[in-house]
Protein backbone atom coordinates (compact mmCIF):
# COMPACT_ATOMS: atom_id res chain seq x y z
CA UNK A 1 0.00 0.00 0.00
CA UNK A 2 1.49 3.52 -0.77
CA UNK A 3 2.57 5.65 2.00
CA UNK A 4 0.50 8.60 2.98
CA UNK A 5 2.08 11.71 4.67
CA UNK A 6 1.10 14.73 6.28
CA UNK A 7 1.26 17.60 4.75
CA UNK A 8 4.69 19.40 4.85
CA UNK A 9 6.71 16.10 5.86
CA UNK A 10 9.66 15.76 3.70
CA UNK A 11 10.16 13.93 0.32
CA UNK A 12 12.30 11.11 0.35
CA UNK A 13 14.73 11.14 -2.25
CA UNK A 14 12.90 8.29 -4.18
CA UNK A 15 9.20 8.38 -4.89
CA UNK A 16 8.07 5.34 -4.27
CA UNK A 17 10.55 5.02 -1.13
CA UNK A 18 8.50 4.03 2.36
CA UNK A 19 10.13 5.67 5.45
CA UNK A 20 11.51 3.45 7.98
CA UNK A 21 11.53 3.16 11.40
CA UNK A 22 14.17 4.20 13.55
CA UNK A 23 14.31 0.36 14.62
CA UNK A 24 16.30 -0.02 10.92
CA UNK A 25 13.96 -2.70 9.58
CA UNK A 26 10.40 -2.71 8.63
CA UNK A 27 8.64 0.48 6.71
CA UNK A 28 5.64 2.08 8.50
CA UNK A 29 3.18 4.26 7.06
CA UNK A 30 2.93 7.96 8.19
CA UNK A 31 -1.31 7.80 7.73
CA UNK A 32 -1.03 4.44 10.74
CA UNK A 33 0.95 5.99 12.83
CA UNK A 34 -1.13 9.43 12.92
CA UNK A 35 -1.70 9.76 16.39
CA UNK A 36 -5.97 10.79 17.47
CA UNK A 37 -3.67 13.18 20.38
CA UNK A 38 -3.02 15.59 17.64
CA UNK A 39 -6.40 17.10 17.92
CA UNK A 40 -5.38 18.31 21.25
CA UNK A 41 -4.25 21.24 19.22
CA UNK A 42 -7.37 21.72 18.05
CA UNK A 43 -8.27 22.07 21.89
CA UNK A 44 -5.79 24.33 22.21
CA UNK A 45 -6.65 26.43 19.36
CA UNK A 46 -10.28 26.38 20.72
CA UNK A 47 -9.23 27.88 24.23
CA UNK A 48 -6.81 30.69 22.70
CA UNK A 49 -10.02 31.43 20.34
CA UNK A 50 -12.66 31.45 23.41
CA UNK A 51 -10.07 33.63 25.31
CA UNK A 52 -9.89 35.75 22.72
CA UNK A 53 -13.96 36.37 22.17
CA UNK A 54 -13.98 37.12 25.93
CA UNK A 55 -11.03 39.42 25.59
CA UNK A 56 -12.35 41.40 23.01
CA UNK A 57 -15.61 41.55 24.38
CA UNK A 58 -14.72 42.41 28.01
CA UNK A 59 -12.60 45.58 26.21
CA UNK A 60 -14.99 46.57 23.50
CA UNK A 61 -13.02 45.54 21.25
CA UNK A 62 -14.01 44.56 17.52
CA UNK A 63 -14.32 40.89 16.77
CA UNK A 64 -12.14 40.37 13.92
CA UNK A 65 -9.09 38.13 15.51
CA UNK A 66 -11.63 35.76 17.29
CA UNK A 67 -13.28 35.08 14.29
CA UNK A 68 -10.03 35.09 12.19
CA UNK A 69 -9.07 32.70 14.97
CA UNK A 70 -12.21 30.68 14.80
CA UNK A 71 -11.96 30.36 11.08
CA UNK A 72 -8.49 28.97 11.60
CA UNK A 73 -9.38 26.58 14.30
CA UNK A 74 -12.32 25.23 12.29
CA UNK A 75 -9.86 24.79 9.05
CA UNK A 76 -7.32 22.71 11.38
CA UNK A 77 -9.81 20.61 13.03
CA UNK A 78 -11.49 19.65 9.65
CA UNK A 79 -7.74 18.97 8.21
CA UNK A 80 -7.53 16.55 11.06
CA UNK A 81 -10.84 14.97 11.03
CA UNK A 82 -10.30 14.17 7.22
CA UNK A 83 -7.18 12.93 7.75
CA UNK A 84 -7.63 10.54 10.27
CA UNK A 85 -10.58 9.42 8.42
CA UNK A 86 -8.36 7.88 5.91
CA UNK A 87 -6.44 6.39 9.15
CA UNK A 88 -10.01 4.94 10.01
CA UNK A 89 -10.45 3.65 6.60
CA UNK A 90 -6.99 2.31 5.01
CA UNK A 91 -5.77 1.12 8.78
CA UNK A 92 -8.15 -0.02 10.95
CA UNK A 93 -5.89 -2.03 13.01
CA UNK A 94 -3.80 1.43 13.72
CA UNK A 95 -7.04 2.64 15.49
CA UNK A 96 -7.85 -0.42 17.45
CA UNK A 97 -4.65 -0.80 18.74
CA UNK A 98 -4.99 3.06 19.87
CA UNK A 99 -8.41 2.26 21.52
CA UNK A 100 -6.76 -0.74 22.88
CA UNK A 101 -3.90 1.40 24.34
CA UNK A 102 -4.00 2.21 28.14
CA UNK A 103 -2.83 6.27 27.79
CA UNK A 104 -4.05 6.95 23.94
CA UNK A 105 -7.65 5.59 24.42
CA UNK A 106 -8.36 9.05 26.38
CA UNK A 107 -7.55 11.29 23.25
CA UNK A 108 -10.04 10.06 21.50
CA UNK A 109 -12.56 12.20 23.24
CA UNK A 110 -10.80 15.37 22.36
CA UNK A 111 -11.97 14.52 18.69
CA UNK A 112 -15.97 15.46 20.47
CA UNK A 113 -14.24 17.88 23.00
CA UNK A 114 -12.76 20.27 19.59
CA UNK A 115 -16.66 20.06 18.48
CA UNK A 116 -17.98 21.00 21.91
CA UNK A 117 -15.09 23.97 21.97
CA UNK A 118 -16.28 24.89 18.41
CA UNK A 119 -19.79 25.08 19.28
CA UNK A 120 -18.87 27.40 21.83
CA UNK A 121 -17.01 29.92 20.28
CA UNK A 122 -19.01 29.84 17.14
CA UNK A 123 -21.98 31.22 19.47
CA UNK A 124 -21.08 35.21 18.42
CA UNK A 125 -20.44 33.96 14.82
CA UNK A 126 -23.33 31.97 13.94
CA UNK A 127 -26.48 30.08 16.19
CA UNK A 128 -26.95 27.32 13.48
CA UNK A 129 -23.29 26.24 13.50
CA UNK A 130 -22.86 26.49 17.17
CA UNK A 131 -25.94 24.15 17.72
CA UNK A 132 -24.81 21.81 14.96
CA UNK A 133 -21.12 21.46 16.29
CA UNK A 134 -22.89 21.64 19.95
CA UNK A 135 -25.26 19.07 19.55
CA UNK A 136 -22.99 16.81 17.41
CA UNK A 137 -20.44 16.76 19.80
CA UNK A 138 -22.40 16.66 23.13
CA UNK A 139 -24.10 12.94 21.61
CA UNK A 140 -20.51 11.96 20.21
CA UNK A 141 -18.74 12.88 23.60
CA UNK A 142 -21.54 11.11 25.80
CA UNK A 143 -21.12 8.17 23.48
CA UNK A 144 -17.16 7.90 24.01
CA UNK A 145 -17.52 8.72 27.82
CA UNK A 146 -19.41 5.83 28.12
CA UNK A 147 -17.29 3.51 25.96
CA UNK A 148 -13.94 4.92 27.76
CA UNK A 149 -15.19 3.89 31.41
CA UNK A 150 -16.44 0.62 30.13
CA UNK A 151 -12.96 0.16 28.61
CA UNK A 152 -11.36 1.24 32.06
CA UNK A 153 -13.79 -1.61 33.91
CA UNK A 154 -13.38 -4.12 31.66
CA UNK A 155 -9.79 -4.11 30.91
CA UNK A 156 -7.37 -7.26 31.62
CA UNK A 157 -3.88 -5.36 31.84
CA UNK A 158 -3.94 -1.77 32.94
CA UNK A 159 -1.85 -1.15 36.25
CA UNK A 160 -1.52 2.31 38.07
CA UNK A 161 1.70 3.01 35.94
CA UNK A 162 -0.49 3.64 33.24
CA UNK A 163 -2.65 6.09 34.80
CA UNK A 164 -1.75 9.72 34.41
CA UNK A 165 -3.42 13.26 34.24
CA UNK A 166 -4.77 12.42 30.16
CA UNK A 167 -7.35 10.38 32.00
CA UNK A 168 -9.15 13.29 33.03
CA UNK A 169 -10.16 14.30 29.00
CA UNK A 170 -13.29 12.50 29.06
CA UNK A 171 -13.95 14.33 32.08
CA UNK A 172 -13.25 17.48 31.08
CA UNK A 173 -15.78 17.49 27.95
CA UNK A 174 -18.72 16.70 30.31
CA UNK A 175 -18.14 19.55 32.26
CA UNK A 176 -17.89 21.70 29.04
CA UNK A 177 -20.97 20.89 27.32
CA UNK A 178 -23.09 23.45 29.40
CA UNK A 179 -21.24 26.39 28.20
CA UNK A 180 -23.12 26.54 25.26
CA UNK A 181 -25.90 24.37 25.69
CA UNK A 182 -27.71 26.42 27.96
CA UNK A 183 -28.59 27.96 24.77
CA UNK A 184 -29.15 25.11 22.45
CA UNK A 185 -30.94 22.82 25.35
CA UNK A 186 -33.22 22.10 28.24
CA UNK A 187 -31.35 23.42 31.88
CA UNK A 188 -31.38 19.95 32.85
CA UNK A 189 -29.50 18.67 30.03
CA UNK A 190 -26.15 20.59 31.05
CA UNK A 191 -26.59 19.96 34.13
CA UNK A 192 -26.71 16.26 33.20
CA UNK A 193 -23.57 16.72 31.49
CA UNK A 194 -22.15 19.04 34.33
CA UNK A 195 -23.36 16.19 37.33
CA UNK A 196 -20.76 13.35 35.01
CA UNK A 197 -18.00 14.97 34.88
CA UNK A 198 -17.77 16.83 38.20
CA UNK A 199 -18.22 13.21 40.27
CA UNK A 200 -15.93 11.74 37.91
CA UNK A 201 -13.34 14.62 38.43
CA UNK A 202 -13.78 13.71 41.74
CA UNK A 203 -12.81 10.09 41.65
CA UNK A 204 -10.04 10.72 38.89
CA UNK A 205 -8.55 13.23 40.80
CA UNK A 206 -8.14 10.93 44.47
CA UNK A 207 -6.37 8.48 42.00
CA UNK A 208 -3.81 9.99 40.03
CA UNK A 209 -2.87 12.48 43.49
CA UNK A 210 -2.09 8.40 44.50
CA UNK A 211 -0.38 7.42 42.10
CA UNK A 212 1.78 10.59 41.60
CA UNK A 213 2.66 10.34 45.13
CA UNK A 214 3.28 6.29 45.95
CA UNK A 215 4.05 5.35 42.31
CA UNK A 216 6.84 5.76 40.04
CA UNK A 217 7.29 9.21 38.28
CA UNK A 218 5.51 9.91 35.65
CA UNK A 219 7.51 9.21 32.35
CA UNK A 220 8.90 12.25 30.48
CA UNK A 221 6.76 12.56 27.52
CA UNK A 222 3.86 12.50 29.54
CA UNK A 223 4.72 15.29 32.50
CA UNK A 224 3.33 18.23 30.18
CA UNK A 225 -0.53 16.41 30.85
CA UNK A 226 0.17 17.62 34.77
CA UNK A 227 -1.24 20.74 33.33
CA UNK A 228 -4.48 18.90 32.95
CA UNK A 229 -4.97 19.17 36.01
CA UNK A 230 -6.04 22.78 36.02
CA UNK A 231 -8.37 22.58 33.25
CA UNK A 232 -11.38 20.48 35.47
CA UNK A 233 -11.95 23.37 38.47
CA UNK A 234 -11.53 26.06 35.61
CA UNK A 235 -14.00 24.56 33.00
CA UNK A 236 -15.95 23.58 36.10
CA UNK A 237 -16.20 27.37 36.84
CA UNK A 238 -17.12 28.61 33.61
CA UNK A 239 -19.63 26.00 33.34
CA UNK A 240 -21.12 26.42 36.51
CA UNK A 241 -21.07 30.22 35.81
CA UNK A 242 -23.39 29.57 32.30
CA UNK A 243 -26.00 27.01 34.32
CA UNK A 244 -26.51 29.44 37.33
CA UNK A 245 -25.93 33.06 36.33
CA UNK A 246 -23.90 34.03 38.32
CA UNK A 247 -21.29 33.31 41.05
CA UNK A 248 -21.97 31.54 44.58
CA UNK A 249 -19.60 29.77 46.94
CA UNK A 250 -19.28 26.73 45.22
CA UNK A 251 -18.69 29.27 42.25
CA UNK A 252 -15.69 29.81 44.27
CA UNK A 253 -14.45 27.07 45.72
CA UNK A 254 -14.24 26.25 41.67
CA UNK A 255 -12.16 28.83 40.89
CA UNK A 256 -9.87 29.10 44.17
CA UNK A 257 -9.01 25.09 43.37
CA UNK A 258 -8.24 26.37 40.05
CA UNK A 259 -5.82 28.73 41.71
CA UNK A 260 -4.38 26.54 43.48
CA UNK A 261 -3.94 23.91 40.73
CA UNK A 262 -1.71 27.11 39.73
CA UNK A 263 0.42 27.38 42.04
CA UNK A 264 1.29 23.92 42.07
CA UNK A 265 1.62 23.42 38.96
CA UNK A 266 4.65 26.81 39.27
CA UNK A 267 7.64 24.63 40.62
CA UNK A 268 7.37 22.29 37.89
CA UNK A 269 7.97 25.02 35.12
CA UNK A 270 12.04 24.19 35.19
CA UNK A 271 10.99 20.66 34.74
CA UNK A 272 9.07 21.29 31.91
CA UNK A 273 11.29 23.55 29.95
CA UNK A 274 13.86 20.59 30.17
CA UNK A 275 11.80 17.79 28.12
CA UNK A 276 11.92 17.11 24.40
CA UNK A 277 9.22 18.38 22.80
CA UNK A 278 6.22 15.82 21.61
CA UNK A 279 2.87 16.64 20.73
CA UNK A 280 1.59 16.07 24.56
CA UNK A 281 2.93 19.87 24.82
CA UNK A 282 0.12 20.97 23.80
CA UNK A 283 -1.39 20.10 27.05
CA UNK A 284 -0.33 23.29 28.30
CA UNK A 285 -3.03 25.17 26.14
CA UNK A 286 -6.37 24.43 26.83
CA UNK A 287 -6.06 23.93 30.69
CA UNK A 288 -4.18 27.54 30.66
CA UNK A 289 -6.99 28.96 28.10
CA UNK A 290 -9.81 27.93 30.81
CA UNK A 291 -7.89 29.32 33.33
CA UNK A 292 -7.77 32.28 31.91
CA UNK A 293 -11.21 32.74 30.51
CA UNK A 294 -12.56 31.92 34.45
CA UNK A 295 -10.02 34.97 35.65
CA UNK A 296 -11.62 36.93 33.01
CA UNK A 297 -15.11 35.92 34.27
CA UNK A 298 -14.04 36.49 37.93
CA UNK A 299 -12.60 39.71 36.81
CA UNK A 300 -16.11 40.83 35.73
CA UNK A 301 -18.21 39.21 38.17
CA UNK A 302 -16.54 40.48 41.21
CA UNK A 303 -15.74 43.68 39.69
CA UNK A 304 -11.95 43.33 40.82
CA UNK A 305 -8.90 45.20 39.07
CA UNK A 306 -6.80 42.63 40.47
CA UNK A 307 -8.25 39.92 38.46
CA UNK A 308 -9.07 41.87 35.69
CA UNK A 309 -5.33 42.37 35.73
CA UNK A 310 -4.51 38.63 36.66
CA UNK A 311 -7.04 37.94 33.30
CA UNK A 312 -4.91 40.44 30.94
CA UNK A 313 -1.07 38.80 31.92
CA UNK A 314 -2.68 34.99 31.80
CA UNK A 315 -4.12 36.10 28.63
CA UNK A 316 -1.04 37.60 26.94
CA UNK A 317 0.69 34.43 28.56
CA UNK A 318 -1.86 31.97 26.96
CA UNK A 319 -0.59 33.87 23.66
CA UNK A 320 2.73 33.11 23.82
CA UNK A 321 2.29 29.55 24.52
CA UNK A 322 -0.25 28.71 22.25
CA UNK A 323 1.93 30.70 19.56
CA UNK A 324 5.15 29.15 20.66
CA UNK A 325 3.52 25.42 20.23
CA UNK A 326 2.03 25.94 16.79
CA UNK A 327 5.47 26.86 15.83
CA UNK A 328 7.24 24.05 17.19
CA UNK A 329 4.61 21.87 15.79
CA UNK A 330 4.67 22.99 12.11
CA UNK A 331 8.17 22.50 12.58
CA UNK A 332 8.27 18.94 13.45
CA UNK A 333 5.53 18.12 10.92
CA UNK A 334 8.10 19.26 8.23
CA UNK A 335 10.98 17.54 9.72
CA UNK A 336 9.03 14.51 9.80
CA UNK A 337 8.97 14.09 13.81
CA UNK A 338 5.60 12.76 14.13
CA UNK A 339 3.56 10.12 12.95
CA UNK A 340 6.30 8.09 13.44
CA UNK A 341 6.22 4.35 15.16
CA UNK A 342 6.44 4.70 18.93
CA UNK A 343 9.83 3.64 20.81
């Protein structure tokens, strides 16, 4: 079968030439080996776009980057979805050995989670989109949610190694369907949605804070997804913000965990600048977007300079990083770093 590449990856110096695996012996195609984490970009991209909206709109400002933003979001997410399409359809195996897989099986929701993020930010840009991409991914991400825990019950091999922050995704899109489908749904609905994924944030979180602490490290490639865990309390925030109106105490106790989540997360910062980079970078962005969007909120809600302040520096923060990983990632798509067997 003829290799497929992603776009930008180099040439080889024959045509018909299949690259090789750094093992030195059997040719791999770069369609099998695309990895379902790369639409944690699309996440990303999402968040920065969503943080934008509410920057612009908190300042008066005209819309035009958000929806440049949104338009670019939307274009990358459909480049994925296509592509791993193909993966779905020329290599089947490739994808049940992912869903078979003890850490990738929890990026598969982040294919309903860009939808959900979509939805949202396509609210100021237009209703019928935002309810299609809302509504689409809301079924789509209840679907997987349900076929991930299964998974998790009824496996026959996973051992607390394998557990790590990535296993809070599928939590994460529960708690983000109410953002916009308070305005595409019945109340009860998000709140449906909202009820999932706080309890199992709850659970989640008691065992990975186990295993990070009793259990071996967590292996270098996959430190970046500590960031994840900011992105629960924060999207827990903003959601809880859109079902009630307005902010109570468990409004925030939300947002103060989300602080804290912060803090901790400061002292690792040398750690992180020291590891290779690999796609699960990118799991800086959307827990940092979320974070900042609930500042912003907080910033408005409470009427505070300080966090109206906080809001602007996380913001211009969120830029850099989000900007800094696109980079890098364009960059190793041309080199040829990814979509590559694992080793």
């Amino acid at each position: 079968m003829a290799d497929v590449r992603v776009a930008g990856s180099p040439e080889p110096a024959a045509a018909a030439a299949r690259p090789v695996s750094d093992h030195g012996a059997e040719p791999f195609s770069r369609l099998g080996e695309f990895p379902v984490s790369f639409f944690s970009a699309v996440m990303g991209l999402s968040g920065l776009t969503a943080a934008t909206q509410r920057m612009e709109a908190a300042h008066g400002l005209p819309a035009g980057a958000g929806t440049a933003l949104f338009a670019l979001t939307a274009a990358v997410f459909l480049l994925l979805s296509a592509t791993y399409l193909c993966k779905v359809i020329r290599h089947p195996e490739a994808v049940r050995a992912e869903w078979s897989h003890p850490v990738r099986i929890c990026f598969f929701p982040t294919i309903s989670i860009s939808a959900i993020l979509l939805a949202t930010a396509a609210q100021g840009v237009d209703a019928g989109l935002s309810f299609g991409l809302w509504a689409a991914g809301a079924a789509a991400h209840l679907v997987l949610t349900v076929l991930v825990i299964t998974a998790w019950i009824n496996h026959a091999r996973y051992e607390i190694a394998h557990l790590n922050p990535a296993w809070f995704i599928p939590v994460v899109g529960n708690v983000l369907v109410p953002i916009a489908g308070v305005h595409h749904a019945p109340p009860d609905l998000s709140w449906f949605f909202f009820a999932v994924g706080l309890l199992f944030w709850i659970v989640l979180l008691t065992i990975v804070m186990y295993r990070l602490i009793f259990h071996s490290p967590l292996p270098g490639r996959m430190v970046p997804t500590l960031f994840i865990l900011l992105a629960p309390p924060s999207a827990g925030f903003i959601s809880y913000v859109a079902l009630t109106g307005g902010i109570d105490p468990f409004g925030r106790l939300l947002y103060f965990w989300a602080v804290f989540f912060f803090l901790l997360l400061l002292p690792q910062l040398g750690r992180f600048s020291r590891l290779p980079f690999t796609l699960s970078w990118w799991a800086y962005s959307f827990p940092l977007a979320a974070f900042t969007i609930a500042t912003s909120q907080m910033a408005g809600l409470a009427g505070s300079r300080v966090y109206a302040a906080a809001g602007t520096g996380l913001y211009g923060l969120l830029v850099l990083v989000v900007g800094g990983l696109a980079i890098r990632t364009l960059a190793g798509v041309r080199r040829g770093e990814f979509c590559r067997p694992e080793q």
